[in-house]
Protein backbone atom coordinates (compact mmCIF):
# COMPACT_ATOMS: atom_id res chain seq x y z
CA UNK A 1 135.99 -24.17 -6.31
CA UNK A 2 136.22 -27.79 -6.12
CA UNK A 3 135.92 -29.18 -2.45
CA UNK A 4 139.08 -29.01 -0.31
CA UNK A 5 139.92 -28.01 3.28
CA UNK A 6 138.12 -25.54 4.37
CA UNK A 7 139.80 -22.10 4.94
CA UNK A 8 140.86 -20.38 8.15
CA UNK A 9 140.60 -16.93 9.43
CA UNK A 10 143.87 -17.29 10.55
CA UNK A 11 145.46 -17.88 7.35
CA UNK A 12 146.59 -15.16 4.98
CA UNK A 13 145.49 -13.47 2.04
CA UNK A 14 146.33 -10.53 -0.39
CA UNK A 15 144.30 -9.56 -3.51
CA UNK A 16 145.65 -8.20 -6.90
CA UNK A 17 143.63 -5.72 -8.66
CA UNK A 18 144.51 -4.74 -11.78
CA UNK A 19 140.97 -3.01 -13.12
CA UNK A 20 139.05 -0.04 -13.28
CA UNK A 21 135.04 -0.58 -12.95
CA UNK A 22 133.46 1.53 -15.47
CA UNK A 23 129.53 2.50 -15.37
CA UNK A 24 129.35 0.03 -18.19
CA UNK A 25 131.10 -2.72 -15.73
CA UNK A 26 129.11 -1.37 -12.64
CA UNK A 27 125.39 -1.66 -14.40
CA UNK A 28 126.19 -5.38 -15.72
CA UNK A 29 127.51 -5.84 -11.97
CA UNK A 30 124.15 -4.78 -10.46
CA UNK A 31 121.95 -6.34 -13.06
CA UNK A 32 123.16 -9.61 -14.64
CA UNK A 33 125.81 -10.65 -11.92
CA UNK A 34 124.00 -9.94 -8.79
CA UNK A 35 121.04 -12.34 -9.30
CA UNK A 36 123.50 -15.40 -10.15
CA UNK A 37 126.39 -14.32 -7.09
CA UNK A 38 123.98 -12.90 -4.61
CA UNK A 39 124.31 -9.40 -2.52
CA UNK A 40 126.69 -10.64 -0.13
CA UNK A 41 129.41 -11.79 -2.82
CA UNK A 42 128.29 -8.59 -4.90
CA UNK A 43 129.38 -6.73 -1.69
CA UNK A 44 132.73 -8.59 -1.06
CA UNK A 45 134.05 -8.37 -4.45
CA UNK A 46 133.28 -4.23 -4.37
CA UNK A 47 134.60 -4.19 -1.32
CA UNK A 48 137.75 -5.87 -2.55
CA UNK A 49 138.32 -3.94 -5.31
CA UNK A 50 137.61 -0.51 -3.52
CA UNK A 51 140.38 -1.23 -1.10
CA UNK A 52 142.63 -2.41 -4.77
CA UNK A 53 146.12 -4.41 -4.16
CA UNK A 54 147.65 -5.31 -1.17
CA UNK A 55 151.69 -5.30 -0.90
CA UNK A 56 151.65 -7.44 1.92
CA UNK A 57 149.54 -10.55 3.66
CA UNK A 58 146.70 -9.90 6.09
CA UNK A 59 144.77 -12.13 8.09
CA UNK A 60 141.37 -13.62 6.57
CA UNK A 61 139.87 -12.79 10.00
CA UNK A 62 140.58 -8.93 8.89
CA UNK A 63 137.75 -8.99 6.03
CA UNK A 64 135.70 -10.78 8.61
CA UNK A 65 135.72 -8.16 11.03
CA UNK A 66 135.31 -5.63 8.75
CA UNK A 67 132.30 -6.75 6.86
CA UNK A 68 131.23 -8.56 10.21
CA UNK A 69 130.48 -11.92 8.33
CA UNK A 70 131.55 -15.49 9.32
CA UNK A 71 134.62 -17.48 7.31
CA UNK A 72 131.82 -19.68 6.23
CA UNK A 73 130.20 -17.15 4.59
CA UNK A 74 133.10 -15.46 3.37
CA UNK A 75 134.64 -19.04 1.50
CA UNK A 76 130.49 -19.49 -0.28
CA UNK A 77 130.82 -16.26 -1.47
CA UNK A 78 134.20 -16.26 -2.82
CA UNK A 79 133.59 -19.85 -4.36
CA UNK A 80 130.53 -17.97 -6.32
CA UNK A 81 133.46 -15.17 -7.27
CA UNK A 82 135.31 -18.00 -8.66
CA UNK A 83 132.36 -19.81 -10.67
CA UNK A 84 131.63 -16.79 -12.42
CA UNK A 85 134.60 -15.69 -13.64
CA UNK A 86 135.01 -12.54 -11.11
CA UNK A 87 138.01 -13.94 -9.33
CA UNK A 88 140.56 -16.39 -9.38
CA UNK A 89 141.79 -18.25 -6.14
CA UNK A 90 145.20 -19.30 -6.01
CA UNK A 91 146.85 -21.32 -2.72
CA UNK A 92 150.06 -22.13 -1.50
CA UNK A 93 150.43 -23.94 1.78
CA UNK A 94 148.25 -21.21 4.53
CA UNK A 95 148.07 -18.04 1.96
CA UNK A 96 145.90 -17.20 -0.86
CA UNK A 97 146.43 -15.36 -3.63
CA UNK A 98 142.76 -13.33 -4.98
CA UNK A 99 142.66 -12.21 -8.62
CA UNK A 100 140.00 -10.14 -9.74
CA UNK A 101 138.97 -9.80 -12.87
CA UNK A 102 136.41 -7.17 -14.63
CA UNK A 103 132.81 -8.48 -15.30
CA UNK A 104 131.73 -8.52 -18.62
CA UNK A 105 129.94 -5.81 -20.23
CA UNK A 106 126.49 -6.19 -20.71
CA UNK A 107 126.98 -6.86 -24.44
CA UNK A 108 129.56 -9.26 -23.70
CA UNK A 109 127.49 -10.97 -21.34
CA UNK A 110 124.56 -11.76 -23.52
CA UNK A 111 126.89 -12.94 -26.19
CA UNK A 112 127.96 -15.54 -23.18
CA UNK A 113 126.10 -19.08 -24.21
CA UNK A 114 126.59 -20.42 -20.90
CA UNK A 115 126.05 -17.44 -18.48
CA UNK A 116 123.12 -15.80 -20.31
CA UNK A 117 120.94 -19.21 -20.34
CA UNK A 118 122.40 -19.61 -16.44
CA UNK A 119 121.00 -16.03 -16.32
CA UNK A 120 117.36 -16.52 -17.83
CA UNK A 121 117.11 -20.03 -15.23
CA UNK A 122 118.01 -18.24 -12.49
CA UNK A 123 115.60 -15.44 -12.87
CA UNK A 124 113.23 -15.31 -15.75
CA UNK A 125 112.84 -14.40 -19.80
CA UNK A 126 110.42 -11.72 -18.88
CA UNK A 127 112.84 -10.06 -16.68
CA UNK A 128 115.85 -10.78 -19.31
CA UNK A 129 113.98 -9.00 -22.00
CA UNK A 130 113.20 -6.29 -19.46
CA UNK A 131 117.03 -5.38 -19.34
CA UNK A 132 117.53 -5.81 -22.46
CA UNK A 133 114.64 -2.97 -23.06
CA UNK A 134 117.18 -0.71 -21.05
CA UNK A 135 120.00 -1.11 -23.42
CA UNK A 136 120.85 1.47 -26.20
CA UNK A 137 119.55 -0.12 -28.87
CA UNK A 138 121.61 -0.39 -32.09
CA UNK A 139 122.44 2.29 -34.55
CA UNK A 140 119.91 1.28 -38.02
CA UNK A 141 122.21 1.01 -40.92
CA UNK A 142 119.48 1.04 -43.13
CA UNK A 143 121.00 0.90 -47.02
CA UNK A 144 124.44 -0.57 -45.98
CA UNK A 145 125.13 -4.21 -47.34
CA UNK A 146 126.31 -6.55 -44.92
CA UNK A 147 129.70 -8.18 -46.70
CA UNK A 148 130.79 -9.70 -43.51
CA UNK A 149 132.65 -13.45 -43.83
CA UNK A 150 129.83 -15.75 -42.28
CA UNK A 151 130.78 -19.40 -41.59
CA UNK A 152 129.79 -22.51 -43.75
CA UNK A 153 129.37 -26.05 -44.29
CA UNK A 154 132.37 -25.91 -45.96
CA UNK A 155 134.68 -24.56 -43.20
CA UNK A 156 134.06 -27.92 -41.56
CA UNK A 157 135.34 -29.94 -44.37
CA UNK A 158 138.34 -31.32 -41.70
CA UNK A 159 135.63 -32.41 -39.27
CA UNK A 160 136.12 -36.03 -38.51
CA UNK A 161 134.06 -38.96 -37.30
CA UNK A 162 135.85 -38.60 -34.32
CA UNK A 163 134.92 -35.41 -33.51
CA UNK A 164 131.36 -36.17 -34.92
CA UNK A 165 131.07 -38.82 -32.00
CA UNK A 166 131.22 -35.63 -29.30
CA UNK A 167 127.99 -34.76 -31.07
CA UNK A 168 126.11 -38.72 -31.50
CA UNK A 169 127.39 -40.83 -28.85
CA UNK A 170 125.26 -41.50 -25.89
CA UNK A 171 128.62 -43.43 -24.57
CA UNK A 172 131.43 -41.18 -23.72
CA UNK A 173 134.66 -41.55 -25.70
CA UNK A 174 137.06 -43.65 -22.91
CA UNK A 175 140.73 -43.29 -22.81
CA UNK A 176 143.49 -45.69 -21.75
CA UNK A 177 146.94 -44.08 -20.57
CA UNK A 178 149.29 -46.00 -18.36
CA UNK A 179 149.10 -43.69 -15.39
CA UNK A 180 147.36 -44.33 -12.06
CA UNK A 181 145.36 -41.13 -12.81
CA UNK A 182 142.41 -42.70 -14.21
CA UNK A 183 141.25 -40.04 -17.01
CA UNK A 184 137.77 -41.21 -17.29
CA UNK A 185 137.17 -40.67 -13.88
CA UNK A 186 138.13 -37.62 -13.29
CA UNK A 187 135.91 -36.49 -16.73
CA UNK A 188 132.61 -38.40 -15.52
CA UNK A 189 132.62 -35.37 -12.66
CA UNK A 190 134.12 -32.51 -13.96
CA UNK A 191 131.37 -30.22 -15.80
CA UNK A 192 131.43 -28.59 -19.61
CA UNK A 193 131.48 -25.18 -17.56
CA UNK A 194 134.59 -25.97 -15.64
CA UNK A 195 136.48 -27.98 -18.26
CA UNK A 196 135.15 -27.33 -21.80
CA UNK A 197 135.09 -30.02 -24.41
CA UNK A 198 137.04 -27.92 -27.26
CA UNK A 199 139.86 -28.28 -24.79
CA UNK A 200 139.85 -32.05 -23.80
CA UNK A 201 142.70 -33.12 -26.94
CA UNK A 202 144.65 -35.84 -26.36
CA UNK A 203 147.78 -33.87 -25.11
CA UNK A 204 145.47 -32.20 -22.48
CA UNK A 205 144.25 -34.86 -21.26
CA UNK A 206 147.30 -37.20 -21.19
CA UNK A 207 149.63 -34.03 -19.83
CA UNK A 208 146.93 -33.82 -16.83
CA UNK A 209 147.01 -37.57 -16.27
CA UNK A 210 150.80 -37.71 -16.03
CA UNK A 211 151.09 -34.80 -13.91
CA UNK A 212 148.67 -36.25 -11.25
CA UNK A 213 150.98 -39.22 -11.39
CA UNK A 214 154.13 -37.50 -10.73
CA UNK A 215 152.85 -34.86 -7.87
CA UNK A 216 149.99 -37.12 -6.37
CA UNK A 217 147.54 -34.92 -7.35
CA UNK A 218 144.21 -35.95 -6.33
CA UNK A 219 140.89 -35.94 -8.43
CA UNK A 220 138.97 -33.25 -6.95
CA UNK A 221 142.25 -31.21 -6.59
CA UNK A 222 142.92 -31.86 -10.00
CA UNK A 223 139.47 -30.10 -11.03
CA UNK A 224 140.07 -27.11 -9.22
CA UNK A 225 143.26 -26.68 -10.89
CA UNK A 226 141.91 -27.59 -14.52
CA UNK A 227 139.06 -25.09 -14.13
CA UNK A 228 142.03 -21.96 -13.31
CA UNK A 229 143.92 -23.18 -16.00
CA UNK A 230 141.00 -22.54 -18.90
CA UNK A 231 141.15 -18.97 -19.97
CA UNK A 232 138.33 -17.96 -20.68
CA UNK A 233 139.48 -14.41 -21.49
CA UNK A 234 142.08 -15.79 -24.28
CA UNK A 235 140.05 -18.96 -25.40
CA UNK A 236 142.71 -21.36 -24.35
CA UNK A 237 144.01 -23.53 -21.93
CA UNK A 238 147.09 -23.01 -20.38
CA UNK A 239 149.27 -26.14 -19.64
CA UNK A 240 151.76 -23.85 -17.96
CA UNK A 241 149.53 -22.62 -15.64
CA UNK A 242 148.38 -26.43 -14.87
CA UNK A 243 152.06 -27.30 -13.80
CA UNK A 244 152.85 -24.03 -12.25
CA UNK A 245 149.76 -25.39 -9.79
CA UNK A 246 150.72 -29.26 -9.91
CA UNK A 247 154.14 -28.41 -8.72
CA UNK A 248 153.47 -26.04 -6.12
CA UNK A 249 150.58 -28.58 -4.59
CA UNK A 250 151.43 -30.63 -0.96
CA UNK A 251 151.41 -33.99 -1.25
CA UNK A 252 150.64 -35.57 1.94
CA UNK A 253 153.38 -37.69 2.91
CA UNK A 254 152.27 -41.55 3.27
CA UNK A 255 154.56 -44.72 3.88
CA UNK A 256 155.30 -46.67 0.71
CA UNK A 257 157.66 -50.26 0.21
CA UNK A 258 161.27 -48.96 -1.61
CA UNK A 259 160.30 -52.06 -3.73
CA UNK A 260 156.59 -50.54 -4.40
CA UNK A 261 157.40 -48.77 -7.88
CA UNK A 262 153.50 -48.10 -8.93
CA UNK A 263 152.60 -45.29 -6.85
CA UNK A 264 152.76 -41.10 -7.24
CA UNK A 265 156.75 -40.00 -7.91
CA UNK A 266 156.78 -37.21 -5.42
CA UNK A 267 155.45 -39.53 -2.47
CA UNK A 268 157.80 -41.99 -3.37
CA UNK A 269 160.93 -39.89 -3.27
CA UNK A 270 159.24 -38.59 -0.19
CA UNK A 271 160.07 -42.23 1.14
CA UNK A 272 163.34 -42.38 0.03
CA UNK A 273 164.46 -38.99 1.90
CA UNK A 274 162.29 -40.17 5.12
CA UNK A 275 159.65 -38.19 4.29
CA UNK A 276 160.92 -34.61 4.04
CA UNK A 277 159.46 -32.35 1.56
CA UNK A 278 160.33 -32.78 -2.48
CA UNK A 279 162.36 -29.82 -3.31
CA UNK A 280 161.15 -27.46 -6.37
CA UNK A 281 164.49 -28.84 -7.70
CA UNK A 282 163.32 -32.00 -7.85
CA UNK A 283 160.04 -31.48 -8.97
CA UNK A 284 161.41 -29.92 -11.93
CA UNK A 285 163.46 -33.45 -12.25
CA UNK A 286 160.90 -35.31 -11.78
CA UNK A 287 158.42 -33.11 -14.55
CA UNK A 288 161.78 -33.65 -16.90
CA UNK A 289 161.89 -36.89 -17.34
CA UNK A 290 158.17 -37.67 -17.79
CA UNK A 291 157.68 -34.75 -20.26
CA UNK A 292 161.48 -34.47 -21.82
CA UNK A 293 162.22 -38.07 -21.44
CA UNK A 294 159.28 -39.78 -21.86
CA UNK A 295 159.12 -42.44 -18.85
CA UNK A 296 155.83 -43.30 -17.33
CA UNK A 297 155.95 -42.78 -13.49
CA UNK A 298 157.22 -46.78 -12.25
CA UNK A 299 160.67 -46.50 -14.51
CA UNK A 300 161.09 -42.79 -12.73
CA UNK A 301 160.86 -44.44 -9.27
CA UNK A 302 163.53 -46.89 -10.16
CA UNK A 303 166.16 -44.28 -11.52
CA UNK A 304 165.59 -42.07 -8.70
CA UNK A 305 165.76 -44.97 -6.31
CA UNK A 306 169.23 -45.78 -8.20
CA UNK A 307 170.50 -42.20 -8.41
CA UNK A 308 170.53 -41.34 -5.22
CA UNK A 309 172.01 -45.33 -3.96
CA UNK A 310 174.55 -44.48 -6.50
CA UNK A 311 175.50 -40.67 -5.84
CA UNK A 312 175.68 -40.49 -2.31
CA UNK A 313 171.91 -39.42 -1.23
CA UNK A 314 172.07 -36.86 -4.61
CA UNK A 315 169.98 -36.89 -7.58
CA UNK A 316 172.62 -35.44 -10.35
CA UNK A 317 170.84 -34.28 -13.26
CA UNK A 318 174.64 -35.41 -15.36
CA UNK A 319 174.04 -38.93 -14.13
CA UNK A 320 170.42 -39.78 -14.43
CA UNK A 321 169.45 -37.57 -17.51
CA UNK A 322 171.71 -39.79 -19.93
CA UNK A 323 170.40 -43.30 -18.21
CA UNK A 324 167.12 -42.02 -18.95
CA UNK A 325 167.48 -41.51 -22.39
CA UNK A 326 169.04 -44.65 -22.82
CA UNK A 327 165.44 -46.06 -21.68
CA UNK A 328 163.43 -44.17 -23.49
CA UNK A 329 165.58 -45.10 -26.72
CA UNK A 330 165.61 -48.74 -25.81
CA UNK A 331 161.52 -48.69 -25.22
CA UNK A 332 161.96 -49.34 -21.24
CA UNK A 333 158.64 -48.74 -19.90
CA UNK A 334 158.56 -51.14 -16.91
CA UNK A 335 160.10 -51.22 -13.58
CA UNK A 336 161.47 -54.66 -14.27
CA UNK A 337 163.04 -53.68 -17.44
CA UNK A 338 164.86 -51.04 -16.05
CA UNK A 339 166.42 -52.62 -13.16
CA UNK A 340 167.40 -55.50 -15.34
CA UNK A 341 169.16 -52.85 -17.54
CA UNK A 342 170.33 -50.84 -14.62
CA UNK A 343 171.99 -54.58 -13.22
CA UNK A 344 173.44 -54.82 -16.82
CA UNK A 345 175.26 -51.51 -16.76
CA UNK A 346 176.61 -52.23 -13.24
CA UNK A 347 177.81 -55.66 -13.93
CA UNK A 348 179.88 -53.86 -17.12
CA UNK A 349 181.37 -51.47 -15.00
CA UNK A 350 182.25 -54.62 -12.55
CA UNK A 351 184.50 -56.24 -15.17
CA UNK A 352 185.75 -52.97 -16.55
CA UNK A 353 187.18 -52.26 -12.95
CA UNK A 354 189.16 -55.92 -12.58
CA UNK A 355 192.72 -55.87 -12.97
CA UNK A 356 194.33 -57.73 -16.38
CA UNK A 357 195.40 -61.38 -15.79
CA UNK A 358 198.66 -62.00 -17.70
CA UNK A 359 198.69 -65.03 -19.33
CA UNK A 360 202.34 -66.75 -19.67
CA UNK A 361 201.93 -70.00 -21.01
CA UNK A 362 202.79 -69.50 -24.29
CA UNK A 363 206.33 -68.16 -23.66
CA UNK A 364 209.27 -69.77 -24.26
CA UNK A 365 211.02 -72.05 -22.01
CA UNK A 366 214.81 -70.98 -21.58
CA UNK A 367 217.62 -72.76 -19.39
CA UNK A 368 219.74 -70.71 -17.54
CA UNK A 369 222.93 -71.00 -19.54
CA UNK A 370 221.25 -69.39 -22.28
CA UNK A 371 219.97 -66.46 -20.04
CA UNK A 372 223.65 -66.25 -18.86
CA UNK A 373 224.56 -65.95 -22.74
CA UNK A 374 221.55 -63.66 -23.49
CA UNK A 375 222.59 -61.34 -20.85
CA UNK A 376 226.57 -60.81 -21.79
CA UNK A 377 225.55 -60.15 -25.14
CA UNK A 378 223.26 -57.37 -24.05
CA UNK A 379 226.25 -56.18 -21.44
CA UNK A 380 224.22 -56.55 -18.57
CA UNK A 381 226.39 -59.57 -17.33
């Protein structure tokens, strides 16, 4: 896990077990697993998963006392867990939510690029090829013809020069998005374990970057959240997953100007309601019109900062959704652009409101013999 407060045995914590450990499991557990995890975390993930699902939260300081270890202890052994794939950590305010998941097989695991060359460092070849000597070895088809589909050159007739630069350049590729999530950062120290390149497209990287901007999601928070949003187990990443976390995180509140438009949306409609919490209502406002309507995070400040000046202290999604798409058609990407525009509007409404003027001087001038004349005709005199 990437660094963070550290826990408490005081907070809470309930695990969800959905496995059953197989002698298959168990011997991959014992032999690969245990030299890279270590007997302590070998011993609180079976311990886990012997005692299966809780219904209900329990005190941290519960598994302390039971496997008499210390909460330091406990969080480096759980972090080791979560490295290798065993569990996933999830956090909300004081409670955690543990995972597990099954441990590869032992074929599976030596198919693993990454974990069998982790494997081989952290021990040795000799004593790889030694388990490996204890496997069944496979069946000989001796006679059959292997028809299989293999791969070739010319299944990479798409690749691109741009993809070929992942490969050649000593320089990492550097990408420019208007957030204040600074991308390239946050890739110089996040590793090809954690975040894998196949995943890093464009839409990845620019959904992460403007998510950060509109919870105030840190850097190293941001890792910890990228690395439980890769499935390894489906070969994707899961963007829902990222925003389930990014919207559920606790931004720290900090004072802002009303007038200072570049920072993090969340902390600056923090400001506006004197610092009480942003609503998942809100947050689901604010992720709408980044991802739905396509403004960057200053232009959100400034219609939220006019919503709720204009609708009594309420941000009505009626009101702001349509002003919003009349700046993303009109290409309003700047905080001075969209007051200006939001000035226009009101100024309109201003003239619409004043009462006609009549204008008489073109009438005719009449004595008041004639209106006396005029006015028997019509019976009214």
């Amino acid at each position: 896990m990437a660094a963070r407060d550290p826990m408490l045995g005081k907070e809470k914590y309930k695990t969800d077990i959905r496995l059953e450990l197989t002698n298959e499991h168990m011997r991959s557990l014992v032999f690969f697993y245990a030299p890279l995890i270590g007997n302590d975390a070998l011993v609180l993930y079976e311990y886990f998963v012997l005692k299966g699902s809780q219904l209900s939260f329990e005190e941290i300081n519960d598994v302390l006392t039971s496997l008499n270890i210390s909460i330091d202890l406990f969080e480096k052994d759980l972090e080791l867990l979560n490295i290798y794939r065993l569990v996933k950590t999830l956090k909300q305010e004081d409670r955690y939510v543990l995972i597990f998941n099954e441990p590869m097989k032992m074929q599976e695991f030596i198919r693993d690029d990454i974990l069998v060359r982790e494997f081989i460092m952290k021990t040795s070849g000799n004593y790889y090829r030694s388990i490996l000597s204890t496997m069944k070895s496979p069946d000989n088809y001796y006679g059959y013809e292997d028809i299989s589909k293999v791969l070739s050159a010319n299944d990479l007739s798409k690749w691109t020069m741009n993809e070929e630069s992942y490969l050649v350049s000593s320089n990492p590729i550097r990408y420019s998005y208007n957030t204040l999530f600074d991308i390239n950062v946050f890739l110089k120290d996040i590793s090809s374990l954690m975040f894998p390149l196949r995943y890093r497209t464009d839409e990845v990287l620019r959904t992460i970057a403007t998510l950060a901007d509109l919870y105030g999601i840190n850097y190293e928070k941001m890792r910890s959240y990228v690395a439980t949003a890769v499935n390894r187990s489906k070969e994707e990443f899961n963007l829902n997953e990222l925003r389930y976390l990014c919207m559920k995180a606790r931004t720290d509140y900090q004072r802002v100007k009303e007038d200072e438009y570049d920072v993090d949306c969340q902390t600056y409609l923090m400001n506006l309601q004197d610092g009480k919490e942003v609503t998942d209502y809100d947050k689901k406002i604010l992720y709408n019109l980044a991802f739905k309507y396509h403004l960057n995070k200053a232009v959100i400040n400034v219609l939220i900062q006019h919503t709720l000046k204009t609708c009594n202290n309420r941000l009505l999604e009626n009101y702001l959704y349509p002003i919003a798409a009349d700046f993303h058609r009109n290409d309003v990407n700047d905080p001075g652009k969209a007051l200006s525009r939001l000035n226009e509007g009101r100024q309109r409404a201003r003239e619409e409101e004043k009462e006609p003027v009549y204008d008489d001087s073109s009438n005719m001038e009449i004595s008041t013999d004639e209106l006396d004349a005029i006015l028997k005709m019509m019976g009214k005199k």
